[in-house]
N, C-alpha and C. Protein backbone atom coordinates (compact mmCIF):
# COMPACT_ATOMS: atom_id res chain seq x y z
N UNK A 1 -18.07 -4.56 2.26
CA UNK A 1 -17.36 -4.12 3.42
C UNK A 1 -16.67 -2.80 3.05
N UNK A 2 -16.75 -1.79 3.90
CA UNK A 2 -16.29 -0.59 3.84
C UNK A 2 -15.56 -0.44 4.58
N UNK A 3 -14.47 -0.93 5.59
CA UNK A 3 -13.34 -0.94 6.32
C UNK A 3 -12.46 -1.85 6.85
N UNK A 4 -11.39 -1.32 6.82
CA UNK A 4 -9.95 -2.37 7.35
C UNK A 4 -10.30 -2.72 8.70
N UNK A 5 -10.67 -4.06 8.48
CA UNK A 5 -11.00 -4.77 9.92
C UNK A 5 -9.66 -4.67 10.89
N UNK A 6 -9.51 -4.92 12.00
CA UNK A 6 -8.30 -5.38 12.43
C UNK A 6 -7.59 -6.72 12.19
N UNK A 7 -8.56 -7.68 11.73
CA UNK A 7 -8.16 -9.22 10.99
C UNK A 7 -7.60 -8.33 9.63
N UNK A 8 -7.56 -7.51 8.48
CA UNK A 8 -7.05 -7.25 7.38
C UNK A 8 -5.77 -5.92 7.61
N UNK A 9 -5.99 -5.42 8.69
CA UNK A 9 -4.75 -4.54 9.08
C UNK A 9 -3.65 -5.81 9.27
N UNK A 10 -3.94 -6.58 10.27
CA UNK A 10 -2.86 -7.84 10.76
C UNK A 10 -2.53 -8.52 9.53
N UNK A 11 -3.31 -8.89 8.53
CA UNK A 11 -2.95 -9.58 7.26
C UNK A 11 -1.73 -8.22 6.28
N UNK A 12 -2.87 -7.21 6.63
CA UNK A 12 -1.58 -6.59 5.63
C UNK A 12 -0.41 -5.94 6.43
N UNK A 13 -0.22 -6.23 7.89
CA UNK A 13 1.36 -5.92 8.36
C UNK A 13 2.13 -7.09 8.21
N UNK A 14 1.68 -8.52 8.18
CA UNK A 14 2.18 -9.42 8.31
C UNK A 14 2.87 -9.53 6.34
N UNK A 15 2.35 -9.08 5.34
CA UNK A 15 2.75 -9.33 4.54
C UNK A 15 4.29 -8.43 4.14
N UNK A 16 4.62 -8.99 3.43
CA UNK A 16 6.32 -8.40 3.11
C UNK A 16 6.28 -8.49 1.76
N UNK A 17 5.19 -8.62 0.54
CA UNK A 17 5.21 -8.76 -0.94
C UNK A 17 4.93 -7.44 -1.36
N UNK A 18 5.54 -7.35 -2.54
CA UNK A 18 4.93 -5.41 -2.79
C UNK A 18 3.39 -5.56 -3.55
N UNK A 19 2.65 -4.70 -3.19
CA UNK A 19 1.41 -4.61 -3.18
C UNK A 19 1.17 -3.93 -4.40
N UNK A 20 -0.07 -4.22 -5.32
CA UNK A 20 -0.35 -3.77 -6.74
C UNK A 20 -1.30 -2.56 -6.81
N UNK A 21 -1.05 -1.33 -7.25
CA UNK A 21 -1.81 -0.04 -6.83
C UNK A 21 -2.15 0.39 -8.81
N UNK A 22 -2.85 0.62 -8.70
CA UNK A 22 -3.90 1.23 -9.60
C UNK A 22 -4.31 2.35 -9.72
N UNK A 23 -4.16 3.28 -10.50
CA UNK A 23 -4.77 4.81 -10.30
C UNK A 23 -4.92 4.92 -11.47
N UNK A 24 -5.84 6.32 -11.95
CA UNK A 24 -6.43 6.65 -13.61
C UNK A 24 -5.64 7.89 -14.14
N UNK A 25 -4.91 7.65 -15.01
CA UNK A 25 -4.07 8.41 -16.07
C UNK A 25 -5.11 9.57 -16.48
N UNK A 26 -4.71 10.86 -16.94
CA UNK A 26 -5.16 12.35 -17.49
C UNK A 26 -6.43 11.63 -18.68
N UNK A 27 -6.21 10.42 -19.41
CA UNK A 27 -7.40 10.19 -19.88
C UNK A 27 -8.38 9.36 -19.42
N UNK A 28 -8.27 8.63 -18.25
CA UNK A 28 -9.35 7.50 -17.90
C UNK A 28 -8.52 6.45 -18.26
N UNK A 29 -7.16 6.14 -18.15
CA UNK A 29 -6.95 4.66 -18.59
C UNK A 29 -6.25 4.37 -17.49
N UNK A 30 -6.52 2.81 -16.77
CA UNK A 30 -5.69 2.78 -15.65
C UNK A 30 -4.08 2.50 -15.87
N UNK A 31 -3.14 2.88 -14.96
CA UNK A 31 -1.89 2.71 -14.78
C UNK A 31 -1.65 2.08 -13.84
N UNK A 32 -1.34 0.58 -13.61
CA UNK A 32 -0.63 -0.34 -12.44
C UNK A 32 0.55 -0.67 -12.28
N UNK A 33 1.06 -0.36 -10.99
CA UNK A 33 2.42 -0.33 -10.19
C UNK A 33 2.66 -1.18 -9.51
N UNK A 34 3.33 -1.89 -8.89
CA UNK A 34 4.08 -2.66 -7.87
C UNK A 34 4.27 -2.00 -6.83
N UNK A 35 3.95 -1.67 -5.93
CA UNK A 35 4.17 -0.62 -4.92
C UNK A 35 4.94 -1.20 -3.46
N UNK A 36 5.55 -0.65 -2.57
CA UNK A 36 6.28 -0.86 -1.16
C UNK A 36 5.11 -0.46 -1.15
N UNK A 37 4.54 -0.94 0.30
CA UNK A 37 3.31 -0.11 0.83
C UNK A 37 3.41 -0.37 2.64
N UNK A 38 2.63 0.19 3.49
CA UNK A 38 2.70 0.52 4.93
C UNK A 38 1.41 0.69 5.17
N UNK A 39 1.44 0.42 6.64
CA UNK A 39 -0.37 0.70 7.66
C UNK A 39 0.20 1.83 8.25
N UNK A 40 -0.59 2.67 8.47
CA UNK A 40 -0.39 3.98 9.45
C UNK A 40 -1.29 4.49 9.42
N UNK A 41 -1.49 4.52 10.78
CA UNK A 41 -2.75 4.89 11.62
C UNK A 41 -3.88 4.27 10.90
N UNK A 42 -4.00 3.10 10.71
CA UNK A 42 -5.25 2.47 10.49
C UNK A 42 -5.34 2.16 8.98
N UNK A 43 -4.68 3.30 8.30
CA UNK A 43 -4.70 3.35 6.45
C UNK A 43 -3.58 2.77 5.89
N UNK A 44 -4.15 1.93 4.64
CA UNK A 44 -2.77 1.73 3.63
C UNK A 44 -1.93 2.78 3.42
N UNK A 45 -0.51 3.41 3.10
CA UNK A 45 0.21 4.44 2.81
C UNK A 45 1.04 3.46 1.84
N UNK A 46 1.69 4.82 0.94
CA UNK A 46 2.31 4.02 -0.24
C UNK A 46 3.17 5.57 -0.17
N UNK A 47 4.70 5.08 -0.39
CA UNK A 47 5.27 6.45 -0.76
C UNK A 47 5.77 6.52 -1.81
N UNK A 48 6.00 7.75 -2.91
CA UNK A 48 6.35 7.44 -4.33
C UNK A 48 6.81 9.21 -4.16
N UNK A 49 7.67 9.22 -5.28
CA UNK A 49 7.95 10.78 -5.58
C UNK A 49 7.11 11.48 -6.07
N UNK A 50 6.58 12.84 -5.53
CA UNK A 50 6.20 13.65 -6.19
C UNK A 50 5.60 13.84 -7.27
N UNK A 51 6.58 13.89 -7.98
CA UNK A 51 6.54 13.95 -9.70
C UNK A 51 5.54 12.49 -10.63
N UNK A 52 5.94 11.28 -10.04
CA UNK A 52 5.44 9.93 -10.84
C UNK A 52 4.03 10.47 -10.81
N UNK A 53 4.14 9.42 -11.92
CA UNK A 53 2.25 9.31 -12.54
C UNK A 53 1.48 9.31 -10.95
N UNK A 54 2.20 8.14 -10.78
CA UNK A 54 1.01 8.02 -8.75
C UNK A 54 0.10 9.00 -8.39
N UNK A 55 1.18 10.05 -8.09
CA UNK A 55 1.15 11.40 -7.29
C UNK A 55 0.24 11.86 -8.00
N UNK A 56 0.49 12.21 -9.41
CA UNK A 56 0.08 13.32 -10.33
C UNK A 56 -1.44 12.58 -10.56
N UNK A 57 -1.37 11.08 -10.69
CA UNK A 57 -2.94 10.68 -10.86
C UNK A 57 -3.75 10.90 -9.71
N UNK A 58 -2.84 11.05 -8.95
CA UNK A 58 -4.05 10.65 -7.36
C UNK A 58 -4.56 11.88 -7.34
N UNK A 59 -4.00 12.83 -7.66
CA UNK A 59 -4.13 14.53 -7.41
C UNK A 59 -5.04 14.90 -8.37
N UNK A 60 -4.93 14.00 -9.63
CA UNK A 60 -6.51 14.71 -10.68
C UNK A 60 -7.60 13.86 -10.40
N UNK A 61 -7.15 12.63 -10.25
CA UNK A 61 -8.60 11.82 -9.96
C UNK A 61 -8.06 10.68 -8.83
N UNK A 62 -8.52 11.28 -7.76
CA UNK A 62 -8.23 9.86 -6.29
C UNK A 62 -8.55 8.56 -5.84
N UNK A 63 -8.95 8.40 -7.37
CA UNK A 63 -10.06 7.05 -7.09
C UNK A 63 -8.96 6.12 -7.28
N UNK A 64 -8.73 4.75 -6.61
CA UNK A 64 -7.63 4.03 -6.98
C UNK A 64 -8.17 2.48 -6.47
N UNK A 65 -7.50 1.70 -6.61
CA UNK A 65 -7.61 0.20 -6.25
C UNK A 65 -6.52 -0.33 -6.19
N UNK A 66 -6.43 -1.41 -4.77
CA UNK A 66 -5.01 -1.39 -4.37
C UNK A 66 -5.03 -2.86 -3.84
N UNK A 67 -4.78 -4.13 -4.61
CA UNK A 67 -4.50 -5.11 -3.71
C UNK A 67 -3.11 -5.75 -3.44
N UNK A 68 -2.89 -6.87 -2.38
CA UNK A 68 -2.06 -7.83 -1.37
C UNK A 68 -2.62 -8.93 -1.67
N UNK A 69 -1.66 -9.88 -1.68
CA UNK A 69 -2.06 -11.38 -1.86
C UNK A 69 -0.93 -12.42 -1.78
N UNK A 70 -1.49 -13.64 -1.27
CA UNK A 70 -0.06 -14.12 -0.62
C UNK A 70 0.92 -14.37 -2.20
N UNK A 71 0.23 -14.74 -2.97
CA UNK A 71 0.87 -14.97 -3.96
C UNK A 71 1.08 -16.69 -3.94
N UNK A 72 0.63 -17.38 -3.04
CA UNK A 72 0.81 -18.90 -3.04
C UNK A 72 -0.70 -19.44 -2.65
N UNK A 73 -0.59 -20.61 -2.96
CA UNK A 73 -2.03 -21.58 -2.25
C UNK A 73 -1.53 -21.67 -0.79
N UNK A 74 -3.24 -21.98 0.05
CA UNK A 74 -4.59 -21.37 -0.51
C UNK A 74 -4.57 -19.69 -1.02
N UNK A 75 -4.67 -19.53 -1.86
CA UNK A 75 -4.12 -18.01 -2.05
C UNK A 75 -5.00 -16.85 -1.46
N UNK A 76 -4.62 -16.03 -0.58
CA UNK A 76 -5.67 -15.25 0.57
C UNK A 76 -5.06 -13.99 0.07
N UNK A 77 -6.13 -12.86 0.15
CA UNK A 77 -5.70 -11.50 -0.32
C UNK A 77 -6.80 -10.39 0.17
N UNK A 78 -6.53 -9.00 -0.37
CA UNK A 78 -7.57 -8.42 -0.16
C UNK A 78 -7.48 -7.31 -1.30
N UNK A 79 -8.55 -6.69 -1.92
CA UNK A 79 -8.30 -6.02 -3.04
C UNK A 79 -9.45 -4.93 -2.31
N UNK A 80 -8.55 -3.27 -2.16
CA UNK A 80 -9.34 -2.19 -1.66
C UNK A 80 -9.75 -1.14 -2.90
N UNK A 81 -10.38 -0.39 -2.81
CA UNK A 81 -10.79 0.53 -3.81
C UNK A 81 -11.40 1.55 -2.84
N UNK A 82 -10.89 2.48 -3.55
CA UNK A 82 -11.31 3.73 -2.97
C UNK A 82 -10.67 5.35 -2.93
N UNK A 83 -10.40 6.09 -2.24
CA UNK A 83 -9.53 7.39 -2.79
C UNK A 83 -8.19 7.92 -1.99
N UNK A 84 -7.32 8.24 -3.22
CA UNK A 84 -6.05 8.03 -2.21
C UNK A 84 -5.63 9.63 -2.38
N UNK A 85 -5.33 10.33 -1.11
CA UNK A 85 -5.05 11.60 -0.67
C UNK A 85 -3.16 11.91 -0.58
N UNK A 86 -3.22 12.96 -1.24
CA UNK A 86 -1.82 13.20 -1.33
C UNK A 86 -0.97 13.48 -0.25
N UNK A 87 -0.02 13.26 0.54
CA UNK A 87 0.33 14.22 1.90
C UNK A 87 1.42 14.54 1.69
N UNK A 88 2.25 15.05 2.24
CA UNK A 88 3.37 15.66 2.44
C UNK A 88 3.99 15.11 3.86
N UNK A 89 5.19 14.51 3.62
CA UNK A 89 5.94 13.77 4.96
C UNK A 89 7.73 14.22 5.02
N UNK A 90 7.41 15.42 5.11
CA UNK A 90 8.94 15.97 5.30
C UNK A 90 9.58 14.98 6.41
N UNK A 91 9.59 14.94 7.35
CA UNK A 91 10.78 13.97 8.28
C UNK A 91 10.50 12.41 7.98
N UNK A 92 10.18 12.30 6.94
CA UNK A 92 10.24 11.07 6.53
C UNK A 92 10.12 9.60 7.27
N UNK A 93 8.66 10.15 8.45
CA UNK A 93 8.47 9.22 9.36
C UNK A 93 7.69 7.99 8.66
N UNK A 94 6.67 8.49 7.91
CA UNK A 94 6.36 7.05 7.14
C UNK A 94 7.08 6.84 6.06
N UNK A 95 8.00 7.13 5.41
CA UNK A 95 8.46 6.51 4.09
C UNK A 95 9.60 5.91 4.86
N UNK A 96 10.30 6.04 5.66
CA UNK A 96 11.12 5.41 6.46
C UNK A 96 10.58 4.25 7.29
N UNK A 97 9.78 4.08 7.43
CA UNK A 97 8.66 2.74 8.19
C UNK A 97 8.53 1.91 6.96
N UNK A 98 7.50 2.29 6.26
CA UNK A 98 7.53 1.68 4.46
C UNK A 98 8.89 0.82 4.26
N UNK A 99 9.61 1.78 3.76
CA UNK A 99 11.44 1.07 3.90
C UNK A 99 11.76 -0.24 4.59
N UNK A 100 11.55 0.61 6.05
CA UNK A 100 12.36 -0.90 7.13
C UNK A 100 11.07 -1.53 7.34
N UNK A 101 10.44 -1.90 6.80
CA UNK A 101 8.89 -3.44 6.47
C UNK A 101 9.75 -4.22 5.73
N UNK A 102 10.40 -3.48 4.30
CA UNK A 102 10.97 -4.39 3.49
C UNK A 102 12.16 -4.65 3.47
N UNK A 103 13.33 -3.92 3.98
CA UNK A 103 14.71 -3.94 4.10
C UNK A 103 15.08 -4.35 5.41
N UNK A 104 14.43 -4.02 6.72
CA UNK A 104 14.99 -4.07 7.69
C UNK A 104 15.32 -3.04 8.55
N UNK A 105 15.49 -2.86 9.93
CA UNK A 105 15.86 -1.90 10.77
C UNK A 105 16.53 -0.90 10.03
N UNK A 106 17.79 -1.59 9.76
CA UNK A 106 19.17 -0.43 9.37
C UNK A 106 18.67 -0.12 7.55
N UNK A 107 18.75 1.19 7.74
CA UNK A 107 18.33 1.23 6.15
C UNK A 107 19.76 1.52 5.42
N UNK A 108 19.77 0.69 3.85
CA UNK A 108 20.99 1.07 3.13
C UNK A 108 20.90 2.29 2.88
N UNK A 109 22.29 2.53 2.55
CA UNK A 109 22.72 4.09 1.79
C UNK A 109 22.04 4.56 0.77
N UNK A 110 21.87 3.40 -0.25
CA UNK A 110 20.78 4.08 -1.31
C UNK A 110 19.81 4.67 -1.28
N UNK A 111 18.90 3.95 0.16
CA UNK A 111 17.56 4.34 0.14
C UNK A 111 17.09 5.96 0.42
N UNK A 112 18.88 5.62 2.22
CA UNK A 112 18.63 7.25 2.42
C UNK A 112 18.60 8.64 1.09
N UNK A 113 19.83 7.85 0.01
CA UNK A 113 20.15 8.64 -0.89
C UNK A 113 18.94 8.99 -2.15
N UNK A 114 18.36 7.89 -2.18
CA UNK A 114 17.10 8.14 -2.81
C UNK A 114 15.94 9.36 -2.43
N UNK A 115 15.88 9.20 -0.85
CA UNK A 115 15.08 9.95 -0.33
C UNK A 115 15.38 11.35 -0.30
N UNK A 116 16.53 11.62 -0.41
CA UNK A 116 17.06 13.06 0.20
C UNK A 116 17.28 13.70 -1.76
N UNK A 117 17.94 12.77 -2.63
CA UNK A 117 17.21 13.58 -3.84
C UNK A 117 16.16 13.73 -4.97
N UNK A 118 14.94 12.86 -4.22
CA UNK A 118 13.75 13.26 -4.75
C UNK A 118 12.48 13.65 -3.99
N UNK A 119 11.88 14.52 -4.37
CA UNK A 119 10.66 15.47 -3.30
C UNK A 119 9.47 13.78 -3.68
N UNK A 120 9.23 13.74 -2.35
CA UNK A 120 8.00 12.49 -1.79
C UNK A 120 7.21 12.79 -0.95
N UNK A 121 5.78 12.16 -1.71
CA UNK A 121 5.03 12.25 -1.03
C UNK A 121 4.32 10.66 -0.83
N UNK A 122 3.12 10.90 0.37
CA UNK A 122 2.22 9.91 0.87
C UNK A 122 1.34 9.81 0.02
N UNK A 123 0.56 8.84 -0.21
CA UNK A 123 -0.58 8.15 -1.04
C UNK A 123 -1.02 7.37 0.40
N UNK A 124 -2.14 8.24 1.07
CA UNK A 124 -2.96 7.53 1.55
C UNK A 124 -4.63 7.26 1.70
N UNK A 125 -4.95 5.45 1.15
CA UNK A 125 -6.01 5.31 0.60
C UNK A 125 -7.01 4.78 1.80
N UNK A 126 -8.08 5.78 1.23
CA UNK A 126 -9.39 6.06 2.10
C UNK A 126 -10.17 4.57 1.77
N UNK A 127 -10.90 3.34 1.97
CA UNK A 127 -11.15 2.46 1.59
C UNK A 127 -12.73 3.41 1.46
N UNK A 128 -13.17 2.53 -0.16
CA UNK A 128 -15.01 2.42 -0.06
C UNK A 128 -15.37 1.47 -0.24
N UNK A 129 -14.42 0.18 -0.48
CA UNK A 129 -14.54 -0.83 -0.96
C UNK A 129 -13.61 -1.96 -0.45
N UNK A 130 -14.13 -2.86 0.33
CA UNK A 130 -12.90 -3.63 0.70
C UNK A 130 -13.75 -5.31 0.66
N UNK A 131 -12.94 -5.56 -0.37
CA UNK A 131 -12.85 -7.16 -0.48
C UNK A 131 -11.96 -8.39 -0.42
N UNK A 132 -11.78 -8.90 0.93
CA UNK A 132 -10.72 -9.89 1.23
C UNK A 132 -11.19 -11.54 0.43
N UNK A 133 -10.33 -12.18 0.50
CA UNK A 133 -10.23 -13.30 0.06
C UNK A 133 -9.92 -14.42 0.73
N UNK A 134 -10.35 -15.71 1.39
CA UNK A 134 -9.89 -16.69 1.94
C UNK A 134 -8.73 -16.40 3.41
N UNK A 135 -9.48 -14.75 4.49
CA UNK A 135 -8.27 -14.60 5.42
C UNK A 135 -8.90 -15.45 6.52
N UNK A 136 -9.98 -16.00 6.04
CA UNK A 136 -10.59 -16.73 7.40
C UNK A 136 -10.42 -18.26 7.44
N UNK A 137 -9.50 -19.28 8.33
CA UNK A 137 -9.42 -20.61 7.81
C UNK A 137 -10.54 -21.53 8.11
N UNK A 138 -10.82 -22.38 6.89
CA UNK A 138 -11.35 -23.20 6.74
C UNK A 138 -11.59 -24.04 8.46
N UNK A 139 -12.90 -24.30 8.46
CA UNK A 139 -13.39 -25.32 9.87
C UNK A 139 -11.95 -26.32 9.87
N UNK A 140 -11.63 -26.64 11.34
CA UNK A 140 -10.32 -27.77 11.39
C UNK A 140 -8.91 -27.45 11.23
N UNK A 141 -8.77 -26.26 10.52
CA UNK A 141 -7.67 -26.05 9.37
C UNK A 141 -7.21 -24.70 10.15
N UNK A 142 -5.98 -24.42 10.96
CA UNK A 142 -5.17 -23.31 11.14
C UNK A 142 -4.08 -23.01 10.20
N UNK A 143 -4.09 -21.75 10.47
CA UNK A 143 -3.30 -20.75 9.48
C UNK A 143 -1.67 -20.92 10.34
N UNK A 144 -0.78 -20.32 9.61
CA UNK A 144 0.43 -20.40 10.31
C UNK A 144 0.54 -19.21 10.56
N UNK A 145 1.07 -19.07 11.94
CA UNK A 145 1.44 -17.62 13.12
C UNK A 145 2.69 -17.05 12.26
């Protein structure tokens, strides 16, 4: 599968766990993160500063792999691969969305304060590869709303 169905967009707005992102270090060795992550406009987005490995890996080599998973039984997930593009989000419309997924409407002071003294950017990943896990329930057997 080569795209975010609308059944795996809904799985990954519904989740609130930080999501595990993957990108390749200046020699070929991977580096994995814990990431906040967001849907916008159809794509995973992940925001990180500038400066971190993230940024700086995605920018020499974009190839990355990025999964969600409930983290409990039956354990359902989806693990994407594919290339993640650098952007630039001065009014801080998606890293502020990102944020209130995990904090809530009102954002704390820190976060604003975080944002305003470090330069951030978007990580958003292009899927070539998308493999979900157990989002479809079993014959008989509903999922909880």
């Amino acid at each position: 599968m080569r795209a975010l169905t609308p059944e795996l967009l809904a799985f990954l707005e519904e989740m609130r766990v930080p999501g595990i992102l993957s990108t390749l270090g200046l020699k070929g060795e991977p580096i994995t993160s814990a990431v906040w992550y967001g849907v916008h406009e159809g794509a995973v987005v992940i925001a990180t500063p500038a400066a971190r490995n993230k940024a700086r890996n995605a920018r020499n080599d974009p190839r990355v792999s990025f999964i969600v998973d409930t983290k409990d039984r039956p354990y359902r997930g989806v693990a994407i691969e594919g290339v993640a593009t650098v952007e630039e989000d001065p009014e801080l419309i998606v890293m502020e969305s990102i944020a209130r997924r995990y904090l809530g409407p009102e954002l704390p002071g820190w976060i604003r304060e975080r944002y305003a003294t470090n330069q951030r950017v978007i990580l958003r990943i292009t899927p070539s590869r998308v493999r979900p896990w157990n989002l479809t329930p079993p014959p008989g057997e509903e999922r909880p709303a």
